[in-house]
C-alpha atoms as a PDB file:
ATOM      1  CA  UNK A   1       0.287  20.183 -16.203  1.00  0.00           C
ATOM      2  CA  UNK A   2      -0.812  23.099 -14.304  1.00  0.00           C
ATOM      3  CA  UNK A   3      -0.994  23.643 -10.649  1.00  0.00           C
ATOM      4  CA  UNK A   4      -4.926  22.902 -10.529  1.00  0.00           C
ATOM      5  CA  UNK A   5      -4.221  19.518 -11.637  1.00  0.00           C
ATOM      6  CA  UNK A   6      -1.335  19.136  -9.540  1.00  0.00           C
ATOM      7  CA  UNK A   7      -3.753  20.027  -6.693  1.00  0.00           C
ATOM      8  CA  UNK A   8      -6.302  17.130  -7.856  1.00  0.00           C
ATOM      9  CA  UNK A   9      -4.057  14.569  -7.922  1.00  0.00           C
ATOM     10  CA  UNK A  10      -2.663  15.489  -4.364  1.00  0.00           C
ATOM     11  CA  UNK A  11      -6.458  15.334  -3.319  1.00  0.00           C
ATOM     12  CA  UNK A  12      -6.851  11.932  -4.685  1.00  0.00           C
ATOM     13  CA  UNK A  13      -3.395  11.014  -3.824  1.00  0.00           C
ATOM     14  CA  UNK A  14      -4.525  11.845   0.280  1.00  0.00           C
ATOM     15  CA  UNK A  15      -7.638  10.162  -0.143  1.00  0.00           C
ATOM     16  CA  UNK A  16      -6.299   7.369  -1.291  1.00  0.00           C
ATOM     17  CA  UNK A  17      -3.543   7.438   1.027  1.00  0.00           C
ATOM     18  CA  UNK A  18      -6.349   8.091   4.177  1.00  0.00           C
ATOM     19  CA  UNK A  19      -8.610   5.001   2.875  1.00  0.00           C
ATOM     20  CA  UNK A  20      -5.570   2.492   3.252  1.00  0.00           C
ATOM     21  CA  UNK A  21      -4.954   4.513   7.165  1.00  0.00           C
ATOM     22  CA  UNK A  22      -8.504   3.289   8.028  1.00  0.00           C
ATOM     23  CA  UNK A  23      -8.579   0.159   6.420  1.00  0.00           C
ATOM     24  CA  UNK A  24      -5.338  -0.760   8.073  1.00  0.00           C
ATOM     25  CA  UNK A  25      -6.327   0.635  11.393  1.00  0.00           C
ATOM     26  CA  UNK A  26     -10.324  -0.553  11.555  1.00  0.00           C
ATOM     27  CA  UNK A  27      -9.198  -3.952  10.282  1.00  0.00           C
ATOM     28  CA  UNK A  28      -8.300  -6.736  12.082  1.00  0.00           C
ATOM     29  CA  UNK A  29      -7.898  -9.545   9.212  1.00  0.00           C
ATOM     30  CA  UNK A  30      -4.470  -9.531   8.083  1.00  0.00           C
ATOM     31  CA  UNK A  31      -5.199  -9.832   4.551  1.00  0.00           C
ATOM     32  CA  UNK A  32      -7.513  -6.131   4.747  1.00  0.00           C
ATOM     33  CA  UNK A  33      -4.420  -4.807   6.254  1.00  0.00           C
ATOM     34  CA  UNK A  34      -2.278  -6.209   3.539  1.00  0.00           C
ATOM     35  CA  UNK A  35      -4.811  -4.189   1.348  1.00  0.00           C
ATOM     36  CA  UNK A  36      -5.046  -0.723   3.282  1.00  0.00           C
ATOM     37  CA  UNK A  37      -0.722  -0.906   3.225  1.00  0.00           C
ATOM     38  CA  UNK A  38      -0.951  -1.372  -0.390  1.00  0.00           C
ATOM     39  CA  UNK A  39      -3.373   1.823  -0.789  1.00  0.00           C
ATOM     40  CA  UNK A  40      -1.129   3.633   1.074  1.00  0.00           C
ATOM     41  CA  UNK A  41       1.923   2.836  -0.710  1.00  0.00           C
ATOM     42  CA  UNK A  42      -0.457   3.744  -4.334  1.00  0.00           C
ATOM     43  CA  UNK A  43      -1.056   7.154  -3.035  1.00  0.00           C
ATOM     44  CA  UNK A  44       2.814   7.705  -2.453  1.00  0.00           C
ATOM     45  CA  UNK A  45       3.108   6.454  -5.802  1.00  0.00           C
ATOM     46  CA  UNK A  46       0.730   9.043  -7.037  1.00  0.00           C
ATOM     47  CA  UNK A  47       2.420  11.718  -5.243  1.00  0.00           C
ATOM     48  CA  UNK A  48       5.524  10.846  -7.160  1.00  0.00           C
ATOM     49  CA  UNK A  49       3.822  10.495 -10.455  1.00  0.00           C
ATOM     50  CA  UNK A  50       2.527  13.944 -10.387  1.00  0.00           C
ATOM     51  CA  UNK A  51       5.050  15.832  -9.136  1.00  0.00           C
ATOM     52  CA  UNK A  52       7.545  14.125 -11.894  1.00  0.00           C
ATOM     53  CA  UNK A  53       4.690  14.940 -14.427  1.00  0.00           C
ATOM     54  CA  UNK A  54       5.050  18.705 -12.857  1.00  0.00           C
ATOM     55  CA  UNK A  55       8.139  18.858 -12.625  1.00  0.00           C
ATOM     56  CA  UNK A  56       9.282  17.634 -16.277  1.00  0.00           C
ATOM     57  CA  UNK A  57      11.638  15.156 -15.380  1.00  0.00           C
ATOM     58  CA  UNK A  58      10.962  11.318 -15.277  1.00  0.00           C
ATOM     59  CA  UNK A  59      12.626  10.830 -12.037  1.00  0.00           C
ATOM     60  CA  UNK A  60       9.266  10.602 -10.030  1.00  0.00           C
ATOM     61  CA  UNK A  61       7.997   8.081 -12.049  1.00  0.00           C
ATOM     62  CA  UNK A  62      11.321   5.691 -12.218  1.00  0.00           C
ATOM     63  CA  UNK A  63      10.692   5.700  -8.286  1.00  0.00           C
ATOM     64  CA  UNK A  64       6.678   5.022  -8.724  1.00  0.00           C
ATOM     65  CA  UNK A  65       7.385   2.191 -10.665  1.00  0.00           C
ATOM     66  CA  UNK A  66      10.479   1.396  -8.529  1.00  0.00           C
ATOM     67  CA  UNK A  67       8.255   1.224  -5.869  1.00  0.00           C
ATOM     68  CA  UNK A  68       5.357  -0.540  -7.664  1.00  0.00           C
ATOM     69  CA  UNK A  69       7.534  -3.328  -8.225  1.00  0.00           C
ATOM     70  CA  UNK A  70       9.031  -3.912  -4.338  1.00  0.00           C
ATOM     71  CA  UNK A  71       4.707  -3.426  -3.376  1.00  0.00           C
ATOM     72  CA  UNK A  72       4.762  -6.530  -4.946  1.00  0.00           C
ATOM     73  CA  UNK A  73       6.905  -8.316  -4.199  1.00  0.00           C
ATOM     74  CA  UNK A  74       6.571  -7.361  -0.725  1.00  0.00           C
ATOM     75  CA  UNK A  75       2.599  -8.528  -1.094  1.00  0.00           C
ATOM     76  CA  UNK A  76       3.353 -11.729  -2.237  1.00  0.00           C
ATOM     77  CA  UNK A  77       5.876 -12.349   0.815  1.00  0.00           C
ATOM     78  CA  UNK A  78       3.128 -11.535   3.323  1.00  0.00           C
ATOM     79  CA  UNK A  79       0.917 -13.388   1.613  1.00  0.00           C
ATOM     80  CA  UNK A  80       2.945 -16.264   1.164  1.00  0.00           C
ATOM     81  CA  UNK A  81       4.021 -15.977   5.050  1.00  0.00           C
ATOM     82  CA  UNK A  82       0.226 -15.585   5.610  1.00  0.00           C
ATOM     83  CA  UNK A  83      -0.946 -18.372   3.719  1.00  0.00           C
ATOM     84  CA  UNK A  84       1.495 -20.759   6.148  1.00  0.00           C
ATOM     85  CA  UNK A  85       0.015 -18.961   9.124  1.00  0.00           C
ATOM     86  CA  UNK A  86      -3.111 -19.628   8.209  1.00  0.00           C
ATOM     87  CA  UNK A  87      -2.006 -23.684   7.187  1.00  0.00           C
ATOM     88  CA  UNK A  88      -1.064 -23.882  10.768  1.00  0.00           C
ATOM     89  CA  UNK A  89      -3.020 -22.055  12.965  1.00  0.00           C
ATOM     90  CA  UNK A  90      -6.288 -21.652  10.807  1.00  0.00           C
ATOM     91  CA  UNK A  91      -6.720 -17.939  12.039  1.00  0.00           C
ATOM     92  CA  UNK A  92      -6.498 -14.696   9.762  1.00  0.00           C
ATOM     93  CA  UNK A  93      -7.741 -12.701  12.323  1.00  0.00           C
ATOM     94  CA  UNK A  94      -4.222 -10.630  13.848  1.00  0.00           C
ATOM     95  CA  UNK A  95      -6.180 -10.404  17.581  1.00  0.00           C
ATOM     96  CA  UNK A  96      -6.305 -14.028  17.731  1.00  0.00           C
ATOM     97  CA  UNK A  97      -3.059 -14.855  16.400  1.00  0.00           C
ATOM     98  CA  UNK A  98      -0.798 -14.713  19.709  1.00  0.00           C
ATOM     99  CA  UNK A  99       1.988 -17.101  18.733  1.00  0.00           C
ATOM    100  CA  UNK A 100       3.793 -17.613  15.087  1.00  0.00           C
ATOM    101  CA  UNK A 101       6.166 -20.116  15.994  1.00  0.00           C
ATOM    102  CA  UNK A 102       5.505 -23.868  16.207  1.00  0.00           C
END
């Protein structure tokens, strides 16, 4: 890989990274902001990806996939703890949830 397509995939890597920044800040439904953290953590993963590809090694990649794995099962966690907010309260919407417990 050359340093031109190193450069590509850090653009796309940033945009990707600044797309799950807005979603996750313009957002208020907690299932959008479980979306915009997983696009963030996909452009670190694509930062590590290419830089292992440049570099020669397969270390980057052991951590993208490292890391692809706990994105999911952190995902289904929140959506797991979601889905019992939502069984309770009947709100998605992180403004109007105030209280969790009980």
């Amino acid at each position: 890989m050359n340093e031109t397509m190193l450069t590509y995939y850090l653009y796309l890597a940033a945009f990707i990274f600044s797309a799950g920044v807005f979603v996750t800040i313009t957002k208020r439904n907690a299932i959008f902001v479980l979306i915009g953290i997983e696009l963030m953590l996909n452009g670190a993963n694509i930062v590590l990806a290419s830089f292992s590809q440049f570099d020669g090694s397969l270390r980057g990649q052991v951590f993208a996939i490292f890391a692809i794995v706990l994105t999911v099962c952190e995902v289904s966690i929140a959506l797991a703890i979601l889905l019992n907010i939502y069984r309770k309260s009947k709100v998605s919407n992180l403004d109007e949830l105030t209280e969790v417990g009980n």
